[in-house]
C-alpha atoms as a PDB file:
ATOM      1  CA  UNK A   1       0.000   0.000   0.000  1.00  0.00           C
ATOM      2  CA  UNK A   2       2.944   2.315   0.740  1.00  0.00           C
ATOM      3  CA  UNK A   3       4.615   1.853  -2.690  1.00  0.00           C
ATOM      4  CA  UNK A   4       1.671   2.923  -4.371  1.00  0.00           C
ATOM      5  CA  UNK A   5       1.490   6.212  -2.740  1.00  0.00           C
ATOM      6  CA  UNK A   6       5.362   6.742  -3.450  1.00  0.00           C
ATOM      7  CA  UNK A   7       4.336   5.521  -6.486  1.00  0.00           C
ATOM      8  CA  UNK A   8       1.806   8.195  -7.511  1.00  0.00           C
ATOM      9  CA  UNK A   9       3.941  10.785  -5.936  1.00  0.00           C
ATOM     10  CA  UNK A  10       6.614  10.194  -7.970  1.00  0.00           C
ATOM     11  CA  UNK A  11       4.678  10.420 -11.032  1.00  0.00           C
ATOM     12  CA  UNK A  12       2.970  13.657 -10.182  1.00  0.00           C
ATOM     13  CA  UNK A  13       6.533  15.151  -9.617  1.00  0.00           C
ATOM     14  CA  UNK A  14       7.426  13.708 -13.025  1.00  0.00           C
ATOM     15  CA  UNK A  15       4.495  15.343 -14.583  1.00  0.00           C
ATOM     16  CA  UNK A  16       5.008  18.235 -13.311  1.00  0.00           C
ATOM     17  CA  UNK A  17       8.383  18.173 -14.491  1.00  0.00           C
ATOM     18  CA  UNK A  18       7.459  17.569 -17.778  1.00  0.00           C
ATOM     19  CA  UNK A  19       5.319  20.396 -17.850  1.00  0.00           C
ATOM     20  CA  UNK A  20       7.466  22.695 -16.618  1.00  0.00           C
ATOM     21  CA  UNK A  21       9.597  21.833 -18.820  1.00  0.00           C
ATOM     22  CA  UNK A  22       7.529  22.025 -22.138  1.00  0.00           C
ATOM     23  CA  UNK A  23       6.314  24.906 -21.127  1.00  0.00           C
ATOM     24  CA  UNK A  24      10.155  26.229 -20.818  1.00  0.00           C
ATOM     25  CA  UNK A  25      10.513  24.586 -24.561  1.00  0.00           C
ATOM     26  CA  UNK A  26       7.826  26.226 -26.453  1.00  0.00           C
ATOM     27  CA  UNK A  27       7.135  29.871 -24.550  1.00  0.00           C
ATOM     28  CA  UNK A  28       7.660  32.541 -26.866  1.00  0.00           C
ATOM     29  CA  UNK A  29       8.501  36.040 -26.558  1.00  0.00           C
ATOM     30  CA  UNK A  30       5.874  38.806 -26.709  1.00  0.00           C
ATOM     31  CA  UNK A  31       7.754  41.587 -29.490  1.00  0.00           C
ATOM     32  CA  UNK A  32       7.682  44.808 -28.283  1.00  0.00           C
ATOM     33  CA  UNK A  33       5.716  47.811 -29.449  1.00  0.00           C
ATOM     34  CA  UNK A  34       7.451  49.937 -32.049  1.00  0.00           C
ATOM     35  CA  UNK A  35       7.485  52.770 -28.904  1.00  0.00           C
ATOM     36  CA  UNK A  36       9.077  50.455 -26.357  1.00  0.00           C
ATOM     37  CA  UNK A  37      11.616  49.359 -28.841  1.00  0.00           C
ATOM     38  CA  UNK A  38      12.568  53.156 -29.897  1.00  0.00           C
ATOM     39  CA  UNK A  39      12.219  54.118 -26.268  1.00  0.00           C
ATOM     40  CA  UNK A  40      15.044  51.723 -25.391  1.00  0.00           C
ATOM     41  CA  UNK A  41      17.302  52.418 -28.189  1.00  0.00           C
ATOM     42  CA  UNK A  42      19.740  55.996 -27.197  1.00  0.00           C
ATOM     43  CA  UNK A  43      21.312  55.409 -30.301  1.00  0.00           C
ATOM     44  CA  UNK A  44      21.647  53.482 -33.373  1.00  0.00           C
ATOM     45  CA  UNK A  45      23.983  52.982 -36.266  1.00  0.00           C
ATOM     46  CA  UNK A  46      24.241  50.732 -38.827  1.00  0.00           C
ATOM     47  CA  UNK A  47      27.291  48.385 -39.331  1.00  0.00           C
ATOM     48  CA  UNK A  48      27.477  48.447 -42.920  1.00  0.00           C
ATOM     49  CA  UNK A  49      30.825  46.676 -45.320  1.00  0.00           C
ATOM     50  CA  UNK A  50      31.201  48.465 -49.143  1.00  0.00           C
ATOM     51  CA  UNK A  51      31.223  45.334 -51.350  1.00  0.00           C
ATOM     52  CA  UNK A  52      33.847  46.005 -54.332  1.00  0.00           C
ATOM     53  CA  UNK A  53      32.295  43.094 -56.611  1.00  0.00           C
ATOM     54  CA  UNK A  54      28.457  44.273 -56.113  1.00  0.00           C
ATOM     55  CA  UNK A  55      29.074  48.159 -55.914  1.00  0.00           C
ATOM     56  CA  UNK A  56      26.914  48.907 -53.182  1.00  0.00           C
ATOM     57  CA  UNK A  57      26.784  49.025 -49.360  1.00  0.00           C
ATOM     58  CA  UNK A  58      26.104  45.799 -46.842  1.00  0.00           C
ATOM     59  CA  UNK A  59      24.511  46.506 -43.958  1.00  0.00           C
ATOM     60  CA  UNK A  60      25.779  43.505 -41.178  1.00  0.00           C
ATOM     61  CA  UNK A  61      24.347  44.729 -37.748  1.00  0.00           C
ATOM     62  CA  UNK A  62      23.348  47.669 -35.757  1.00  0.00           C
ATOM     63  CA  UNK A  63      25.298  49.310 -33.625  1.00  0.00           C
ATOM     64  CA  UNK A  64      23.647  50.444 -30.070  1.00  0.00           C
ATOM     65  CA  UNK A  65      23.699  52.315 -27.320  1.00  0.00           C
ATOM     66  CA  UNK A  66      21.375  50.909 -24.824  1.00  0.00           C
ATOM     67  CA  UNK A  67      20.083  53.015 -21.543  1.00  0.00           C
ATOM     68  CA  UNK A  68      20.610  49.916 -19.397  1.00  0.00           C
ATOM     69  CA  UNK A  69      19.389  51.767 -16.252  1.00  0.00           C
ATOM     70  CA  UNK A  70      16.215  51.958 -17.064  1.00  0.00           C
ATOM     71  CA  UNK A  71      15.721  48.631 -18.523  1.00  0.00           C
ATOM     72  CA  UNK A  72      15.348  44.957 -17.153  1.00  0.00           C
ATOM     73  CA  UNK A  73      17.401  41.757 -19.096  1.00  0.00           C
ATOM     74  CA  UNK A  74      13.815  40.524 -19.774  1.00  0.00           C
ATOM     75  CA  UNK A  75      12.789  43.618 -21.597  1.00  0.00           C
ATOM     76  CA  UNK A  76      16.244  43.791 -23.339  1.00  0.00           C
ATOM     77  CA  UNK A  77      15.171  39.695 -24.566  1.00  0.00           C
ATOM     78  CA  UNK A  78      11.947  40.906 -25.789  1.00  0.00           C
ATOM     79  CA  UNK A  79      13.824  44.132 -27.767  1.00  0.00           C
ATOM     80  CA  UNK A  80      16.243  41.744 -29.331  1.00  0.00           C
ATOM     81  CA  UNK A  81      13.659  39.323 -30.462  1.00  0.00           C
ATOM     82  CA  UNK A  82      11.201  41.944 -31.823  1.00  0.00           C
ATOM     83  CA  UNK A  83      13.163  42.756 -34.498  1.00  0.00           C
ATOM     84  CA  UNK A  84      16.141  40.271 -34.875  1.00  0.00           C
ATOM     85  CA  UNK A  85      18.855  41.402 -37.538  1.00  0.00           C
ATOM     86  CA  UNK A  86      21.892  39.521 -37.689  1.00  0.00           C
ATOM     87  CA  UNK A  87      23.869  41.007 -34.878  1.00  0.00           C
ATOM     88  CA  UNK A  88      23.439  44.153 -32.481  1.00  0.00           C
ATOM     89  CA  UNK A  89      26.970  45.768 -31.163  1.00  0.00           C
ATOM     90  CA  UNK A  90      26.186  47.495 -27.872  1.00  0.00           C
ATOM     91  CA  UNK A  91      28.285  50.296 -27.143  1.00  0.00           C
ATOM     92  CA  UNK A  92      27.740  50.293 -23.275  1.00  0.00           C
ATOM     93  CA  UNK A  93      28.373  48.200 -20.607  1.00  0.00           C
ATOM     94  CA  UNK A  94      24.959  47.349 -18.688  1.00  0.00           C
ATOM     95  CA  UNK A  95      25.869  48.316 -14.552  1.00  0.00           C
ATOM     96  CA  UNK A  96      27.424  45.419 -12.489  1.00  0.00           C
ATOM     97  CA  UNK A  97      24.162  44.044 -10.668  1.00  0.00           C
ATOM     98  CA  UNK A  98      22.092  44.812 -14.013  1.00  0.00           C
ATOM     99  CA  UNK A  99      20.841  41.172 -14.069  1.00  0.00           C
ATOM    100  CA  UNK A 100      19.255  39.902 -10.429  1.00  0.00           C
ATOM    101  CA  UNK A 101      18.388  36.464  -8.662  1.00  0.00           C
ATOM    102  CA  UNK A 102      14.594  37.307  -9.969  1.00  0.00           C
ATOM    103  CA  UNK A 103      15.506  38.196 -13.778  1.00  0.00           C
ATOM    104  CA  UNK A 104      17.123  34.729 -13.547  1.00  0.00           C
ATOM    105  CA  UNK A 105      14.488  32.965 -12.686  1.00  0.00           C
ATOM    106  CA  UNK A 106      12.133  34.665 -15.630  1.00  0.00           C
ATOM    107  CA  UNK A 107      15.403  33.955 -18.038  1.00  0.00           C
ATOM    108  CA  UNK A 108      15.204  30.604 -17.551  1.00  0.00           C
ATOM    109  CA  UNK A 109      12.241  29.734 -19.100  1.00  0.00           C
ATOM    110  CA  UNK A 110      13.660  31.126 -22.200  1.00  0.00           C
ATOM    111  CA  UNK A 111      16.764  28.767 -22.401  1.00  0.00           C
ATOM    112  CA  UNK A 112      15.181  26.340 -25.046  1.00  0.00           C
ATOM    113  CA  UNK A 113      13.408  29.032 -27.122  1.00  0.00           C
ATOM    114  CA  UNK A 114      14.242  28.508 -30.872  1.00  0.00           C
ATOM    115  CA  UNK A 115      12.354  32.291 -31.456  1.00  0.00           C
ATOM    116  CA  UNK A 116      14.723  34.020 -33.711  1.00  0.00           C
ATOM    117  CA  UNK A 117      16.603  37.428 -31.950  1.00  0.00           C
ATOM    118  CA  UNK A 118      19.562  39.628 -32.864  1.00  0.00           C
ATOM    119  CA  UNK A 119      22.795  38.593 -31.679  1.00  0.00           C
ATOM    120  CA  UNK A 120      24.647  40.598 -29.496  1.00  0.00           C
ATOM    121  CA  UNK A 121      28.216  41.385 -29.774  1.00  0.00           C
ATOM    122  CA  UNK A 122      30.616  43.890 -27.857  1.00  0.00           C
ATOM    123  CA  UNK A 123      32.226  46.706 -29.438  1.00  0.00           C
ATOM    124  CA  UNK A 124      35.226  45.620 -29.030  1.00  0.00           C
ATOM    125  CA  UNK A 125      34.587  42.051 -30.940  1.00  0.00           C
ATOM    126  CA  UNK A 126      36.549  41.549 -33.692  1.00  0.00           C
ATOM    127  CA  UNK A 127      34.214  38.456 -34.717  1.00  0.00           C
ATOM    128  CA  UNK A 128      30.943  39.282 -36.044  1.00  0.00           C
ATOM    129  CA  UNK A 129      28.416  36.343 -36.623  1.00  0.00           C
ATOM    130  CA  UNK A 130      27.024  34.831 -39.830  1.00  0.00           C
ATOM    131  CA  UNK A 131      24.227  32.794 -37.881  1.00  0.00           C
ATOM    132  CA  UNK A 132      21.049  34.041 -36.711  1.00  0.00           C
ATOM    133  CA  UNK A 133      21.025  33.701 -32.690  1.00  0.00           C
ATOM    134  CA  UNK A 134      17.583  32.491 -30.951  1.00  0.00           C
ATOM    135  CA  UNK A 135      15.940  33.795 -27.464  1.00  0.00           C
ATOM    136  CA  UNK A 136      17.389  30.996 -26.054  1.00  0.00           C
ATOM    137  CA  UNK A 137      20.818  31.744 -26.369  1.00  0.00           C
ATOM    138  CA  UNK A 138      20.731  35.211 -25.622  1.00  0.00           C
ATOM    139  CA  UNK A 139      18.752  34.840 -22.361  1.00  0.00           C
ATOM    140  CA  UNK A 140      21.725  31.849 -21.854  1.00  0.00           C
ATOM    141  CA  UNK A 141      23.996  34.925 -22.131  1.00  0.00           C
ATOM    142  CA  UNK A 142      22.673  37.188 -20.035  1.00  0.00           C
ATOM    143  CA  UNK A 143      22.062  34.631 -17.144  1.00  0.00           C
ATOM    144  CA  UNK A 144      26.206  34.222 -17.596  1.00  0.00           C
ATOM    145  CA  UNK A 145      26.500  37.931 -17.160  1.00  0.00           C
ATOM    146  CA  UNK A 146      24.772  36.787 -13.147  1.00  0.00           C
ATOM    147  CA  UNK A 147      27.287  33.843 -13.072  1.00  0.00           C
ATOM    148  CA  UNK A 148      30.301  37.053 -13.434  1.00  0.00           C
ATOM    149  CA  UNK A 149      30.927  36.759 -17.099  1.00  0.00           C
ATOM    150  CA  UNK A 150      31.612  39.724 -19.549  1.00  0.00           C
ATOM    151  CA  UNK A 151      28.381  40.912 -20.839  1.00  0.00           C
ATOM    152  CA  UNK A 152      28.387  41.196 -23.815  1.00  0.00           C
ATOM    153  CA  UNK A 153      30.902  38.237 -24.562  1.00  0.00           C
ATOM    154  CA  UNK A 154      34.129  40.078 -25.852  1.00  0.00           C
ATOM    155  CA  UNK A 155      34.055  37.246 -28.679  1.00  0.00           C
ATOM    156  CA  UNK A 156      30.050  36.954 -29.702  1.00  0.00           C
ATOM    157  CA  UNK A 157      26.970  35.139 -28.397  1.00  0.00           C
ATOM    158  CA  UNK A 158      26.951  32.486 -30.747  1.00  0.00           C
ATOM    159  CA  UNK A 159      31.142  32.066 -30.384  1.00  0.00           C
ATOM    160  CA  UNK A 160      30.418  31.101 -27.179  1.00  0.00           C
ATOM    161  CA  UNK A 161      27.071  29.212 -27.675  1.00  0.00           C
ATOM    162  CA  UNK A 162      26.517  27.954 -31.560  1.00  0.00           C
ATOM    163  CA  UNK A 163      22.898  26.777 -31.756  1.00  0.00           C
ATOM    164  CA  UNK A 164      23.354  23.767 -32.235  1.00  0.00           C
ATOM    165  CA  UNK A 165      24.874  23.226 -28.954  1.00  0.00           C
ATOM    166  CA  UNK A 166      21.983  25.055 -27.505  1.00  0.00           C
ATOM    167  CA  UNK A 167      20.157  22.173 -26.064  1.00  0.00           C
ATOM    168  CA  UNK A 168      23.148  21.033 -24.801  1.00  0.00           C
ATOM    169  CA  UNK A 169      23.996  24.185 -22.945  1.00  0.00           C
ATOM    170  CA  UNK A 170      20.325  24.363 -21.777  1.00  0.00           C
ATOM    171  CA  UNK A 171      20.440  21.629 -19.888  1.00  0.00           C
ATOM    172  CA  UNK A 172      23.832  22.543 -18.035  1.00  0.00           C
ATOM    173  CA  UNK A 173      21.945  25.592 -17.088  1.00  0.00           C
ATOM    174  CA  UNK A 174      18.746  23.953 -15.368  1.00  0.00           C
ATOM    175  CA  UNK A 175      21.383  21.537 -13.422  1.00  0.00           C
ATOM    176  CA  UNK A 176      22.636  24.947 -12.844  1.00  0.00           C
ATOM    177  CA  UNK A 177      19.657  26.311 -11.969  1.00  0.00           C
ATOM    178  CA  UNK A 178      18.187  24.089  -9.763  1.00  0.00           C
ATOM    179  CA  UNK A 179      21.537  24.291  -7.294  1.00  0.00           C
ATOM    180  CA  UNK A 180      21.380  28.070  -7.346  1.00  0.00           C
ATOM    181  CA  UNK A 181      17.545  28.330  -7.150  1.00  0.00           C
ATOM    182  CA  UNK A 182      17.187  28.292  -3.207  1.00  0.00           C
ATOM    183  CA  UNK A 183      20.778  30.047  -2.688  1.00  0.00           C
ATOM    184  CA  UNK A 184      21.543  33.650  -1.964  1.00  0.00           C
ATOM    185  CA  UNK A 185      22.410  35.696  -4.948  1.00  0.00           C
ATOM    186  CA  UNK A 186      25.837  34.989  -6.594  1.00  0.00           C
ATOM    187  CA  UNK A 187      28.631  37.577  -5.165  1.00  0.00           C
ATOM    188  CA  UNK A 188      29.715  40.078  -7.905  1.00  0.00           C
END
């Protein structure tokens, strides 16, 4: 009689799991009004190459500078994934403690998303990316920039997380995750 009680527990925790999980997989962004997005944006360049062969101008990425102070990593997700060019450069740095325990735990359920977004890439990159980034991997970075890592990467989002490898890295984040989840913030 006991074992079927553990029994039943167990799967209810498994479901639950599951749907948790699922969930995580398939939640999409909500893009942001054309006002939000021009609200956010101080600045904004293109990153354009002259092409010799073709005669004309290339343009690769924007270049931005972002008013990080008044603007949450979740909000900066939904900004790159409302319009999603090939890469963004930010100018500026976002401030130390930009990304909290809480924006963390609303990041995460981004980690699988396959939802298009821009790239971002520091100023100071001298790789630019070819491949079109997802949510996923950008709300990957910025939950590294909470870990202590260089936000933007000085390389490139996808240098440090190709999407293919996405899942992959996913999953090291929910072990992650779930050992940080009940902990005091990480020390910066």
């Amino acid at each position: 009689m006991m074992e079927k009680k553990v029994s039943v527990r167990a799967t209810i925790s498994l479901i639950a799991i599951l749907f948790l999980t699922c969930r995580a997989f398939y939640q999409d962004l909500e893009p942001l009004s054309k006002e939000k997005y021009e609200k956010i944006v101080k600045e904004e360049r293109p990153i354009t190459v002259d092409t010799v062969i073709a005669g004309k101008r290339t343009v690769l990425g924007k270049r931005l500078g972002v008013d990080f102070y008044n603007l949450k990593p979740y909000e900066f997700l939904r900004f790159l994934a409302t319009n999603p060019s090939s890469f963004v450069s930010i100018i500026n740095m976002p401030p130390k403690d930009w990304v909290t325990k809480e924006d963390v735990a609303e990041l995460m359920k981004y980690i699988n998303s396959k939802q298009p977004a821009s790239a971002v890439v520091s100023l100071l990159s001298s790789y630019y990316p070819t491949q079109q980034s997802t949510v996923g991997i950008e709300a990957m970075c910025l939950i590294s920039y909470y870990r202590g890592e260089h936000y933007p990467p000085l390389c490139s989002n996808l240098y440090f997380c190709k999407p293919e490898n996405q899942e992959e890295m996913a999953e090291e984040y929910l072990k992650w995750w779930e050992t940080q989840r009940n902990k005091s913030p990480a020390p910066k």
